[in-house]
Protein backbone atom coordinates (compact mmCIF):
# COMPACT_ATOMS: atom_id res chain seq x y z
CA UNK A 1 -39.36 -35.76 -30.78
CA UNK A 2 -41.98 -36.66 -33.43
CA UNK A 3 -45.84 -36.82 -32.57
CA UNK A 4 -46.65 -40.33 -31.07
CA UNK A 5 -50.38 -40.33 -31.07
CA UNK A 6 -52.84 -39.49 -34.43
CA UNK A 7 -55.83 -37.83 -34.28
CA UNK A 8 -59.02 -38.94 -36.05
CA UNK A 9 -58.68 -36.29 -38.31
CA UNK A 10 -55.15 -37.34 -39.71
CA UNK A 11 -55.81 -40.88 -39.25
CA UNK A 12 -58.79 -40.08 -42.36
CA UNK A 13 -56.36 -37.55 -43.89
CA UNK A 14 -53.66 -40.68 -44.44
CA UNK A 15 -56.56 -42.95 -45.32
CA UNK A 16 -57.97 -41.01 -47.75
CA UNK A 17 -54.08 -40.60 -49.48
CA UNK A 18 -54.41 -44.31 -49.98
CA UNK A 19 -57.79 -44.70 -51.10
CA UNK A 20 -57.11 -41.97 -53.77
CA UNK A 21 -53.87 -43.28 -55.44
CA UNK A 22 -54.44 -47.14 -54.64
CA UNK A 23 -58.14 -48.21 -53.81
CA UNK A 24 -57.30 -49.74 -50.34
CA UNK A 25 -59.44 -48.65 -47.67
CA UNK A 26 -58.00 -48.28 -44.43
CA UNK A 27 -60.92 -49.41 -41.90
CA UNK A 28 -60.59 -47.78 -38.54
CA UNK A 29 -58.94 -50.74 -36.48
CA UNK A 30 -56.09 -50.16 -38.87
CA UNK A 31 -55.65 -47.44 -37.11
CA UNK A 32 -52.98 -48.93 -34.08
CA UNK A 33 -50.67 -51.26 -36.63
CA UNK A 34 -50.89 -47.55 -39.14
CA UNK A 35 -49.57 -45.20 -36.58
CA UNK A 36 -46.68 -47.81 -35.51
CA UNK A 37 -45.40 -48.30 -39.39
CA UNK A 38 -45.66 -44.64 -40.22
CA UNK A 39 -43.70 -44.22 -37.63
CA UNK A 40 -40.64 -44.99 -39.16
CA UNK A 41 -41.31 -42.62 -41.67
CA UNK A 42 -41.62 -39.88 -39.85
CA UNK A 43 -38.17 -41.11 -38.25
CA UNK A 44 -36.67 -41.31 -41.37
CA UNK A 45 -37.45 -37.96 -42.93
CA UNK A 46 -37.79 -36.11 -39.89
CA UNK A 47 -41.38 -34.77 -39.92
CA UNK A 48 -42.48 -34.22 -36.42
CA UNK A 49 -46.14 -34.61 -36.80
CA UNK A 50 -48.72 -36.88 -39.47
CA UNK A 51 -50.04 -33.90 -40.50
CA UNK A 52 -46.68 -33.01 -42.21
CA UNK A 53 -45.87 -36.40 -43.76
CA UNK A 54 -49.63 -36.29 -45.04
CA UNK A 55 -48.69 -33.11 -46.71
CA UNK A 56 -45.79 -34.38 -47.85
CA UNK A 57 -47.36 -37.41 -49.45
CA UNK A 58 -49.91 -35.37 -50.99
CA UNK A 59 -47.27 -32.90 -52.85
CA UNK A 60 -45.32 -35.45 -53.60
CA UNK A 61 -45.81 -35.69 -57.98
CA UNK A 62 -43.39 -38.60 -58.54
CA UNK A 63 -45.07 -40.67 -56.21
CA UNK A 64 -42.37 -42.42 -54.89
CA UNK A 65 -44.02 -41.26 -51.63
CA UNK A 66 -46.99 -43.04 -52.09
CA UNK A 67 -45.25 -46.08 -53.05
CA UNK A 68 -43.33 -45.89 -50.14
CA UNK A 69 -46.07 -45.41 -47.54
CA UNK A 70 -47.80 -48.63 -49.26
CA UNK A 71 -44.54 -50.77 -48.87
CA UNK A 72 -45.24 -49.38 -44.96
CA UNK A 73 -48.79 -50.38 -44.55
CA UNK A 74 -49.82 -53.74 -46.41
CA UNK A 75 -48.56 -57.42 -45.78
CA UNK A 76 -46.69 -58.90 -48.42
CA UNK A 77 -45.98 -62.40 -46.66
CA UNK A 78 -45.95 -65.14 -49.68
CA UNK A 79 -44.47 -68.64 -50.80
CA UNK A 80 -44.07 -70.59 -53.65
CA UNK A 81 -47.39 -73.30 -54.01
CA UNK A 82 -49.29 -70.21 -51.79
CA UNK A 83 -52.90 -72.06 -52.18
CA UNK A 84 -52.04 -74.86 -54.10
CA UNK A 85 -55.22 -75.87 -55.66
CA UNK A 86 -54.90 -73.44 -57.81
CA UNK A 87 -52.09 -74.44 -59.48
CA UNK A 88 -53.13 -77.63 -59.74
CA UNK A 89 -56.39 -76.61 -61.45
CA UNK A 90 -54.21 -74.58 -63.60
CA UNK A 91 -52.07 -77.36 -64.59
CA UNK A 92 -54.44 -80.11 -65.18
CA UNK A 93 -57.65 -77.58 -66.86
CA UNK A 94 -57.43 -74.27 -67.34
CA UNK A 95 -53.80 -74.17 -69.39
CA UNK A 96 -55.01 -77.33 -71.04
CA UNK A 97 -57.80 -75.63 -72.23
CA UNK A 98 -56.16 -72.52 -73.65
CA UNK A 99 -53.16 -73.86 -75.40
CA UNK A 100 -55.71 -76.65 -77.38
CA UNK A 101 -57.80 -73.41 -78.24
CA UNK A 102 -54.75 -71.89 -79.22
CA UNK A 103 -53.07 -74.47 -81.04
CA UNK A 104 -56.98 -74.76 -83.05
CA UNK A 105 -56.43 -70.80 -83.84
CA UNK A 106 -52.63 -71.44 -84.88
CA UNK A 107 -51.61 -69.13 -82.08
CA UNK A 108 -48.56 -69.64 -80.30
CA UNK A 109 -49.06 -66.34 -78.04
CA UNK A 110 -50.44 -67.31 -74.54
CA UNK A 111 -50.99 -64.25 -71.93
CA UNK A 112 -50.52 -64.42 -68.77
CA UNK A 113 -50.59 -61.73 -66.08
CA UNK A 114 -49.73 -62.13 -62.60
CA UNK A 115 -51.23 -58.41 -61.07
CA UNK A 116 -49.90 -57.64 -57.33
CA UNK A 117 -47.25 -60.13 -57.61
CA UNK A 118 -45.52 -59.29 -54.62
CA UNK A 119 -41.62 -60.85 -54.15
CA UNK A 120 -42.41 -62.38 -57.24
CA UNK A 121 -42.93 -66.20 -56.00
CA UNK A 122 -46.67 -66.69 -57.81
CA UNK A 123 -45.19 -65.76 -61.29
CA UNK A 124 -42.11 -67.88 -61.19
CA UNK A 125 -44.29 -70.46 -60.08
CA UNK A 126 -46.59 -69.54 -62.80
CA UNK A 127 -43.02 -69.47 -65.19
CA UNK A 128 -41.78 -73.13 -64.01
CA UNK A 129 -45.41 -74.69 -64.73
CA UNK A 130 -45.76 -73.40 -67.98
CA UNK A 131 -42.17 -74.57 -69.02
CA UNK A 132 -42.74 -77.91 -67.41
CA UNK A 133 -46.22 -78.57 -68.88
CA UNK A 134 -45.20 -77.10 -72.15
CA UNK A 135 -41.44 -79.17 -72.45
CA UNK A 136 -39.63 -78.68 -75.25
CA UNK A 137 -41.95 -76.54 -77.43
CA UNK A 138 -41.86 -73.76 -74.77
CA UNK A 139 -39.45 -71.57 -76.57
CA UNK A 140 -41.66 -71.86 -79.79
CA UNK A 141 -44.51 -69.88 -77.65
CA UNK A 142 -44.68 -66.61 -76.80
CA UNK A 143 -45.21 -67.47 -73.21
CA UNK A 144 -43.80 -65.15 -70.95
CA UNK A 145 -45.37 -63.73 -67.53
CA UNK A 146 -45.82 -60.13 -67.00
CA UNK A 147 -45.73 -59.67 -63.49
CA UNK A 148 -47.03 -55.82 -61.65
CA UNK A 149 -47.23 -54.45 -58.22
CA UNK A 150 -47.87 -51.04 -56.92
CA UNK A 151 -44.29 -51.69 -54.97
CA UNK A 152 -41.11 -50.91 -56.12
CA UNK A 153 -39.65 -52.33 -52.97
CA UNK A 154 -41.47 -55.78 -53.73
CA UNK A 155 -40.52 -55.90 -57.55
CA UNK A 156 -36.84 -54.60 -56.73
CA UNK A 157 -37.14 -58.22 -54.23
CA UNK A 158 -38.93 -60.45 -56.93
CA UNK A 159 -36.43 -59.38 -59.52
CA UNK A 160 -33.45 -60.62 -57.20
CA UNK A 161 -35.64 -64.16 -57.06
CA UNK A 162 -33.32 -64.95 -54.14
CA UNK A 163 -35.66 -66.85 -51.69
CA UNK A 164 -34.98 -68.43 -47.63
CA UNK A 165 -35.82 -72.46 -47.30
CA UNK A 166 -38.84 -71.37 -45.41
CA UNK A 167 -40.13 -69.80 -49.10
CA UNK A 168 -39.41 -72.70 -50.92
CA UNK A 169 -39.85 -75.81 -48.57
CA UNK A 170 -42.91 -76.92 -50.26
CA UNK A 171 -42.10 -77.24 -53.62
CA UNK A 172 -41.48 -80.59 -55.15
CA UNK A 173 -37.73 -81.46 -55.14
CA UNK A 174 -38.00 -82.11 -58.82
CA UNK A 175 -38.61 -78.24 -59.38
CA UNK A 176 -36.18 -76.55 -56.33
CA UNK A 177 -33.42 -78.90 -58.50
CA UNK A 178 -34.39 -78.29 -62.04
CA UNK A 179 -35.43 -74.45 -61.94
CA UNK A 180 -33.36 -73.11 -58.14
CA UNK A 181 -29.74 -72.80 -57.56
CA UNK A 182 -28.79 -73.39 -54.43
CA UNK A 183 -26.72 -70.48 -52.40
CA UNK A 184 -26.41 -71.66 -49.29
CA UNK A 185 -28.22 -73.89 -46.44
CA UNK A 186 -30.68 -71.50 -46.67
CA UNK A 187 -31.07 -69.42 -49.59
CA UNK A 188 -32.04 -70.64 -52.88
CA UNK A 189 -32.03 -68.42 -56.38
CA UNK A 190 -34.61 -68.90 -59.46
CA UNK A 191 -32.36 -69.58 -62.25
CA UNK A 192 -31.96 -66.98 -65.05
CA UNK A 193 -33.30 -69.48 -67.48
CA UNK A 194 -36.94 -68.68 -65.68
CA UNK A 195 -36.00 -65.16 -64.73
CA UNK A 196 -35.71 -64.03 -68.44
CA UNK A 197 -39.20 -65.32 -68.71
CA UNK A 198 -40.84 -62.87 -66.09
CA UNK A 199 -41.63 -59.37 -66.87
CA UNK A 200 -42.15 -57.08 -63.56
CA UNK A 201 -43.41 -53.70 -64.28
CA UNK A 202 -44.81 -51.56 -61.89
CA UNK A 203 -48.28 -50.95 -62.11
CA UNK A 204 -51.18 -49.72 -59.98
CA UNK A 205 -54.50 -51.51 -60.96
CA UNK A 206 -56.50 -48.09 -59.94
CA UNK A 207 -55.84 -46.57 -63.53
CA UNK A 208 -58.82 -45.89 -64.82
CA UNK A 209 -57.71 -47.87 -68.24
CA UNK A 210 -55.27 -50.84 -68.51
CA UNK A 211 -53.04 -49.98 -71.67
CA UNK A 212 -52.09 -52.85 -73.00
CA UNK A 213 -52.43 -54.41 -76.42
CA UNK A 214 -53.43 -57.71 -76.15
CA UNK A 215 -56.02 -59.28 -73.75
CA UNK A 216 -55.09 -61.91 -71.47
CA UNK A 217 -55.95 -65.54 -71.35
CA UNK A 218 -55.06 -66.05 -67.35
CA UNK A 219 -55.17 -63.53 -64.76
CA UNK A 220 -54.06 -63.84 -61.20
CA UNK A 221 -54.96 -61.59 -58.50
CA UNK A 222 -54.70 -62.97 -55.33
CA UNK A 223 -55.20 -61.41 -51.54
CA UNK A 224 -54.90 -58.35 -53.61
CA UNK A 225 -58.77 -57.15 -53.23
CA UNK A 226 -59.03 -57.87 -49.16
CA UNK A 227 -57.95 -54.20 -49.30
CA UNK A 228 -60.70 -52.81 -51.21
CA UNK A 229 -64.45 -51.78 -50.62
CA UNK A 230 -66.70 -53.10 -52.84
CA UNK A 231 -67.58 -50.38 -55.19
CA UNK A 232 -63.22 -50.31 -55.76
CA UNK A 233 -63.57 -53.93 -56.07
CA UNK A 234 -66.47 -54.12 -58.66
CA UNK A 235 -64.67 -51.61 -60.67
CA UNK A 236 -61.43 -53.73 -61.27
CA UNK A 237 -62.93 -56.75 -62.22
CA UNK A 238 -64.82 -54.72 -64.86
CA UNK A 239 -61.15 -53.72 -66.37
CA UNK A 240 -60.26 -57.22 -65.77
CA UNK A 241 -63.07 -58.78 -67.69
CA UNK A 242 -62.76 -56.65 -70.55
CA UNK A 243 -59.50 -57.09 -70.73
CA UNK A 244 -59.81 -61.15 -70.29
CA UNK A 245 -59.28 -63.24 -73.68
CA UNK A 246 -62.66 -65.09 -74.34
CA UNK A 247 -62.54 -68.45 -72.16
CA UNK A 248 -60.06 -66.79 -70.19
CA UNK A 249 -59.52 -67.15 -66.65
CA UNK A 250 -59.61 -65.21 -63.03
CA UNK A 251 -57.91 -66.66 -60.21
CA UNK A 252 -58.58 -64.70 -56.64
CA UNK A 253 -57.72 -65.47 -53.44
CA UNK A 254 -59.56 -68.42 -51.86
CA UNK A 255 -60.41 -65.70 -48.83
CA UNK A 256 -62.01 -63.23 -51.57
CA UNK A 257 -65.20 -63.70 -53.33
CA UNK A 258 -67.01 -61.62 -56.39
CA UNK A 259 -70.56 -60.84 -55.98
CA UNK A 260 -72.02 -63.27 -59.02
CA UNK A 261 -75.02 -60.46 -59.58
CA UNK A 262 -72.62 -57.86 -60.72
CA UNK A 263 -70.22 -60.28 -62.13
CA UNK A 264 -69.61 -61.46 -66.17
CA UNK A 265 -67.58 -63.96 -65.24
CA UNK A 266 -68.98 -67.38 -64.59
CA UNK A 267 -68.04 -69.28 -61.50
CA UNK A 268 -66.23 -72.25 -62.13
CA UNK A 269 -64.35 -73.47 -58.64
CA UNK A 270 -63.63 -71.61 -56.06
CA UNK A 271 -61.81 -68.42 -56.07
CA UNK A 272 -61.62 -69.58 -60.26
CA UNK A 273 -63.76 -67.51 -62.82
CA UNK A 274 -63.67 -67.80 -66.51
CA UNK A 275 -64.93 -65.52 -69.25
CA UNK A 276 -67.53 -67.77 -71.47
């Protein structure tokens, strides 16, 4: 029988696990809904107490374990149109904005990164409006979505794009008919024609530097930062900003906020920022 109850001690042993490798910080009245997830863990590899599935966490140098024990402990509830003003704002301003810019500079490469993308709803949604808004002329852009989560379980899901009614119910019939295949009564599947245009990685937004290339002219990262203090918070939108095309945009949940006096970004609706 496998220890049922965990001691302050391991409770801030696990916590600090997380904090290290992923920034989210585990407040104390986490503590119940932890011990009943890691649980299962414990079932599943047979560990008796926390203090040995800490250990094993810790020694663990692929990090699958981490990975794992994240899938365990965070919420990755979504659906397509999830805060729907800001796809709105993103249809009618912000990608308005940035393909006339573009089109000025004789660019045809527009950036997009959806960061903790979860089951991968926000960047197919992201995918469908970019195709819709840019018609025709879409496949003369380079306009794909790269998609990342600290996950694997979540990208292995978003890379399926197989998705209940419940998911889905709130998108305009227009799109569920033109972009979804139907599979059942139920289940509906994001056809390959948008699936070839989403890139999921895995990627945890704690490195210290964000390798890539080219900055990006729209950045989602939504109900990601709920999970982190501020001083983990303040540090990613630093790495965001610099790597944020000028007159780029940040979109964060509407439930998070950036503290303004610390920020680069300028405020321009809520839970929108844009790089001036």
């Amino acid at each position: 029988m496998f220890q049922t109850q965990l001691s302050v001690p391991e409770y801030h042993a696990i916590r600090d696990i997380v904090y290290k490798h992923t920034g989210i910080n585990l407040t104390e009245n986490k503590k119940s809904l932890i011990v009943a997830r890691l649980h299962r863990l414990l079932n599943k590899y047979g560990f008796k107490t926390f203090r040995e599935y800490g250990s094993f966490v810790e020694k663990d140098t692929t990090r699958q374990a981490v990975s794992e024990l994240v899938n365990q402990i965070t919420t990755t509830h979504t659906f397509f149109y999830r805060e729907k003003a800001h796809f709105e704002f993103f249809t009618a301003q912000a990608l308005p904005e940035i393909l006339a810019y573009l089109r000025n500079k004789n660019s045809r490469d527009i950036r997009v990164w959806c960061s903790g993308c979860s089951t991968g709803e926000e960047a197919y949604m992201l995918a469908m409006l970019l195709m819709e808004n840019l018609g025709a002329e879409y496949f003369r852009w380079d306009a794909g979505i790269l998609a990342t989560d600290i996950s694997n379980k979540v990208l292995e899901s978003a890379k399926q794009g197989i998705y209940t009614e419940e998911r889905v119910e709130v998108l305009p019939e227009y799109l569920k008919r033109k972009y979804f295949q139907k599979l059942d009564k139920n289940l509906w599947a994001v056809k390959d024609s948008v699936k070839r245009e989403v890139t999921f990685r895995r990627f945890n937004l704690m490195n210290p530097n964000f390798p890539f290339k080219e900055k990006f002219h729209i950045i989602f990262c939504r109900n990601v930062m709920i999970y982190f203090d501020r001083v983990t918070k303040q540090s990613l939108i630093r790495r965001f900003y610099d790597i944020t095309a000028p007159g780029g945009y940040l979109f964060i949940g509407h439930s998070e906020s950036l503290d303004r006096d610390q920020c680069r970004y300028t405020y321009v609706v809520p839970a929108v920022y844009r790089k001036i």
